[in-house]
C-alpha atoms as a PDB file:
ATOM      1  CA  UNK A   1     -21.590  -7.590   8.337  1.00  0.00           C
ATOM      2  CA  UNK A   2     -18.561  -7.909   6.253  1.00  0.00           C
ATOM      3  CA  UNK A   3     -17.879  -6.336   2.894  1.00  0.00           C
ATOM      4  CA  UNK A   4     -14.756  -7.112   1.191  1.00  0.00           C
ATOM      5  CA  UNK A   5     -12.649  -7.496   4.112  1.00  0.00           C
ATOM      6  CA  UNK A   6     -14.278  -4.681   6.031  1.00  0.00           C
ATOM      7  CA  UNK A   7     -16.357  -5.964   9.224  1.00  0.00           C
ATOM      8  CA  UNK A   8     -18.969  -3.846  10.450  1.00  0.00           C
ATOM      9  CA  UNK A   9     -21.027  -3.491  13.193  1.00  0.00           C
ATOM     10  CA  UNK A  10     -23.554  -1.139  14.694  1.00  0.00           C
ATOM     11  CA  UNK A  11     -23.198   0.469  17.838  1.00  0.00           C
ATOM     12  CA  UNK A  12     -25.536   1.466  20.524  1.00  0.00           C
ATOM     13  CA  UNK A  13     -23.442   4.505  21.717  1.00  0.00           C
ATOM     14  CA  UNK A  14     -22.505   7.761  20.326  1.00  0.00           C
ATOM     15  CA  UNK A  15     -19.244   8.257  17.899  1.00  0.00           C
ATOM     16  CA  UNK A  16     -16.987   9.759  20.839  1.00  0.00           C
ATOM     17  CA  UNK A  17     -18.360   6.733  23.216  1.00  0.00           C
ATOM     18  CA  UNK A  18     -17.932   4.115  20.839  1.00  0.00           C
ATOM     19  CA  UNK A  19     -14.073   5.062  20.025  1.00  0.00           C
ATOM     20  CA  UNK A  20     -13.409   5.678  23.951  1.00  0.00           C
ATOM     21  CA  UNK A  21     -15.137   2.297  24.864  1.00  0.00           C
ATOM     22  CA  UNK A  22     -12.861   0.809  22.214  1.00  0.00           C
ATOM     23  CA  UNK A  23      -9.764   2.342  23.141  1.00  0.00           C
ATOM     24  CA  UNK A  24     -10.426   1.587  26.785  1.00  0.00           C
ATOM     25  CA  UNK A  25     -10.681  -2.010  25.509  1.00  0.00           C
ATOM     26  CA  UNK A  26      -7.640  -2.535  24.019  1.00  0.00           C
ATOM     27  CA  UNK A  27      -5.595  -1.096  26.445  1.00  0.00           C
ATOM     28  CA  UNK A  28      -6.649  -3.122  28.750  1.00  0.00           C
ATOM     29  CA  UNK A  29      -5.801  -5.935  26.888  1.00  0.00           C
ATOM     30  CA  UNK A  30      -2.387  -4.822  26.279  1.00  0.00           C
ATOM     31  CA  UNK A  31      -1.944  -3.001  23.176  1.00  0.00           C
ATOM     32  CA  UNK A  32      -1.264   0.657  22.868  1.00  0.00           C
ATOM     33  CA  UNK A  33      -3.259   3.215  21.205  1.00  0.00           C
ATOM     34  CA  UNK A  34      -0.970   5.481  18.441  1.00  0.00           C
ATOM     35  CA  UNK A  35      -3.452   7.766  17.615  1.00  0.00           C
ATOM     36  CA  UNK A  36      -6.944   9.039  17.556  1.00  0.00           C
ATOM     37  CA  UNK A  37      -8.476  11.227  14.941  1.00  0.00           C
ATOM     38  CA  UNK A  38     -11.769  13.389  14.248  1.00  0.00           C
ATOM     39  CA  UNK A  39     -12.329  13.210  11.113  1.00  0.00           C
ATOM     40  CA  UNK A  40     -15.672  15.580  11.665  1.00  0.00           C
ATOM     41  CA  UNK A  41     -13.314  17.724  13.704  1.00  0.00           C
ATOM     42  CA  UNK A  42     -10.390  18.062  10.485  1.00  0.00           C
ATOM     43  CA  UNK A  43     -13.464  18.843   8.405  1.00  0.00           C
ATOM     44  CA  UNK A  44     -14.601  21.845  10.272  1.00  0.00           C
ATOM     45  CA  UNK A  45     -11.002  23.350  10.837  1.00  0.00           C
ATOM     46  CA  UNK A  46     -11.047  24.104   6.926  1.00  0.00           C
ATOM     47  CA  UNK A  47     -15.244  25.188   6.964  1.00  0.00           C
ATOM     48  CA  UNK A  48     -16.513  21.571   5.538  1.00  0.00           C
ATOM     49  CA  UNK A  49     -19.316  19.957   7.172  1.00  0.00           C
ATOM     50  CA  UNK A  50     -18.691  16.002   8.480  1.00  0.00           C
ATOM     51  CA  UNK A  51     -21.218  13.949  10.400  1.00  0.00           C
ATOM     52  CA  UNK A  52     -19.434  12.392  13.492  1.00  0.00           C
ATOM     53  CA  UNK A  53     -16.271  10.288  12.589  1.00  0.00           C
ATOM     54  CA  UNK A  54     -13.743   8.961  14.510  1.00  0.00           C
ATOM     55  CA  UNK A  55     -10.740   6.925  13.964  1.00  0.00           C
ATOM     56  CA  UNK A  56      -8.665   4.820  16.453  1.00  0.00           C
ATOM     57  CA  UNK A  57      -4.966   3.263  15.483  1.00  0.00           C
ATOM     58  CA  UNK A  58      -3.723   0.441  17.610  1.00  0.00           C
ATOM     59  CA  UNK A  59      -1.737  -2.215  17.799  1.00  0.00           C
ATOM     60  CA  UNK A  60       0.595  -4.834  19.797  1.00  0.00           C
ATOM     61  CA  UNK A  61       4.039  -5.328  18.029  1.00  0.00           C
ATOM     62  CA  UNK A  62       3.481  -8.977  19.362  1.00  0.00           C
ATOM     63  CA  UNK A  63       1.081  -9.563  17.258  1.00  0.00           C
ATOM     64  CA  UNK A  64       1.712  -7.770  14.201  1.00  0.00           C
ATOM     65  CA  UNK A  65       5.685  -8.082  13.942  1.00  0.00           C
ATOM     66  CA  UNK A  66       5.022 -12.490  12.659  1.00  0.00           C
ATOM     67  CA  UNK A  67       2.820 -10.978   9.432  1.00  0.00           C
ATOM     68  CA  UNK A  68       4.822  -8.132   8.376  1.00  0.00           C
ATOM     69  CA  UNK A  69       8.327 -10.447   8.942  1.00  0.00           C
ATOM     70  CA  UNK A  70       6.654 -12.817   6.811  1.00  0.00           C
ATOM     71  CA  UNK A  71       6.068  -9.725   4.035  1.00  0.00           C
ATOM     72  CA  UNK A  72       6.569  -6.195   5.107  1.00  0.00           C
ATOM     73  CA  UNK A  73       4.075  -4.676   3.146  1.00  0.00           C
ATOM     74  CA  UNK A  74       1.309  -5.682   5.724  1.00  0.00           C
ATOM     75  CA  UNK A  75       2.742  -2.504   7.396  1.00  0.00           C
ATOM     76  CA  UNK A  76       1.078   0.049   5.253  1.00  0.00           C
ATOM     77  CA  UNK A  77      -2.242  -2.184   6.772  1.00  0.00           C
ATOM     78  CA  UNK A  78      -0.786  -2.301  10.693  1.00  0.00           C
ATOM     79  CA  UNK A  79      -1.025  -0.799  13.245  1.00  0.00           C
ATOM     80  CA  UNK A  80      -4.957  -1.744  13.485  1.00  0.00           C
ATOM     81  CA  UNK A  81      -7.339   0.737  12.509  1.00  0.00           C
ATOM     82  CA  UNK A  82     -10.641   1.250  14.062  1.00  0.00           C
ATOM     83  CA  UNK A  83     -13.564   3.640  12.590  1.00  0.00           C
ATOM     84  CA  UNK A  84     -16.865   4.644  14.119  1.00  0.00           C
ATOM     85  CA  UNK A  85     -19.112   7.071  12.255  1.00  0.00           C
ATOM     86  CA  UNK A  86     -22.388   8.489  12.330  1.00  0.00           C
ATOM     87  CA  UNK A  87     -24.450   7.494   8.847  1.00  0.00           C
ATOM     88  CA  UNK A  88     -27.063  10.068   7.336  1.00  0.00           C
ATOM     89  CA  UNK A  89     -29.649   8.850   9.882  1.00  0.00           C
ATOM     90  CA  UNK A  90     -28.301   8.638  13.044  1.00  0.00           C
ATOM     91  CA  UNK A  91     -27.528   5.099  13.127  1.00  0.00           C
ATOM     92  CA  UNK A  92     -23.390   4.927  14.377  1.00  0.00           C
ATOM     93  CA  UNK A  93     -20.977   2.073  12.917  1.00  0.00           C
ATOM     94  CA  UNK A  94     -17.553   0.821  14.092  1.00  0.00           C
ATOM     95  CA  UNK A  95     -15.904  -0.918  11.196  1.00  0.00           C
ATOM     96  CA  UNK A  96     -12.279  -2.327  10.890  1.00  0.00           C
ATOM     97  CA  UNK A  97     -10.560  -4.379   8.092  1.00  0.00           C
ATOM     98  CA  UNK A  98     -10.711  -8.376   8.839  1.00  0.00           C
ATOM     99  CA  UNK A  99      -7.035  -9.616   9.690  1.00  0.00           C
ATOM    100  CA  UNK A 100      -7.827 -12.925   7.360  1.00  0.00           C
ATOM    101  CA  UNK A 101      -8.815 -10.283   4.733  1.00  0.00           C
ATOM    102  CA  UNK A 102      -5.088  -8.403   5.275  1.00  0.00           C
ATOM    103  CA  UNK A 103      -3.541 -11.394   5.217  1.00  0.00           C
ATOM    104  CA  UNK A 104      -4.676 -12.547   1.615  1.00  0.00           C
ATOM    105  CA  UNK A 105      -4.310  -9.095   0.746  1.00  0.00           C
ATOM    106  CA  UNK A 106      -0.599  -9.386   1.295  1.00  0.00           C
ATOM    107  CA  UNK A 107      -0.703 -13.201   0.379  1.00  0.00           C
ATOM    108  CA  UNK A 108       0.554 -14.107   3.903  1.00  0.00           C
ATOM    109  CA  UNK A 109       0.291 -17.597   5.924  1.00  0.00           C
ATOM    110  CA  UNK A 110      -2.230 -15.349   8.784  1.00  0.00           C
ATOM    111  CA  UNK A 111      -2.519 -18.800  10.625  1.00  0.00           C
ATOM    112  CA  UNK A 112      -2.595 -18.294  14.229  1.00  0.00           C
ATOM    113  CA  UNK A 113      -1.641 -14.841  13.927  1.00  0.00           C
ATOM    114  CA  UNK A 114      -4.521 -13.719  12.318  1.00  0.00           C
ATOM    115  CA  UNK A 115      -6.962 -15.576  14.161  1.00  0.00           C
ATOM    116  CA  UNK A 116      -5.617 -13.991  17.479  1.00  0.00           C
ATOM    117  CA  UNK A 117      -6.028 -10.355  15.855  1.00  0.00           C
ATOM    118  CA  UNK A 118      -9.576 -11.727  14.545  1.00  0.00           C
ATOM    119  CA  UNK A 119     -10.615 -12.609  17.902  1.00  0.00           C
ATOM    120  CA  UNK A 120      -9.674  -9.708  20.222  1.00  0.00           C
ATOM    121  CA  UNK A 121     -10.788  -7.370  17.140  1.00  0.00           C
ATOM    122  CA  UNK A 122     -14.305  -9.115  16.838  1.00  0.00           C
ATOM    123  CA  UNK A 123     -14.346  -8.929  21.330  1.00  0.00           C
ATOM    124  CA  UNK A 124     -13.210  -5.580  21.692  1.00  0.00           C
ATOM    125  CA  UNK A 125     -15.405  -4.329  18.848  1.00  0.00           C
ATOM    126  CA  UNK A 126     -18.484  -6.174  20.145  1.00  0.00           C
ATOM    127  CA  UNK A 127     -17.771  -4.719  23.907  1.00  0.00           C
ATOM    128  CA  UNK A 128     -17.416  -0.892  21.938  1.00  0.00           C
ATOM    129  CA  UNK A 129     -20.631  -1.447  20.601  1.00  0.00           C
ATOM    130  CA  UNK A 130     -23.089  -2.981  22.810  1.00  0.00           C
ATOM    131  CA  UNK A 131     -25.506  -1.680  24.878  1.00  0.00           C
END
């Protein structure tokens, strides 16, 4: 499913299993994980209640370097982001923001570029998610 730029897809694991199976993904195909971040975690540190939600930032400077020389504002979109969350019955998601969709965002030329981060995205996503 994609909604304005956002592609999402439903996974068969939990929230923590999803993100690791993602992460374990990428790295393997040779980006780098920057960060990862529980949301649900932040929300209890300060007494608020959050259903499972985890977010994953990665990235290969190979791949993203061509879009933002071509307009440096697709840097407040890179590195990649990844989220997976659990929705109010049970179901878990992993969504991430369609490279075509960041490159008309930014008005940039994606061409092969974006069609490269499309693909592994759409592969590693699928892998996180399936059964």
């Amino acid at each position: 499913m994609a909604d304005n730029g956002l592609v999402t897809v439903r996974s068969a694991h939990g929230v923590k299993d999803t993100i690791d199976r993602l992460a374990a993904d990428v790295i393997a195909k040779g980006m780098r994980v920057f960060a990862r971040i529980d949301h649900a975690q932040g929300a209890n540190e300060v007494g608020l209640a959050l259903r499972p939600t985890e977010l994953l930032i990665f990235g290969n400077a190979k791949g993203g370097t061509p879009l933002m020389q071509a307009r440096q504002t697709v840097g407040i979109d890179l590195p990649l982001k990844a989220l997976a969350f659990e929705d109010a019955d049970g179901a878990v998601w992993l969504c991430y923001n369609d490279p075509a969709w960041l490159a008309a965002r930014h008005a940039v030329a994606g061409g092969e570029a974006t069609k490269a981060m499309a693909g592994a995205l759409a592969a590693a996503a699928g892998h996180a998610a399936s059964a």
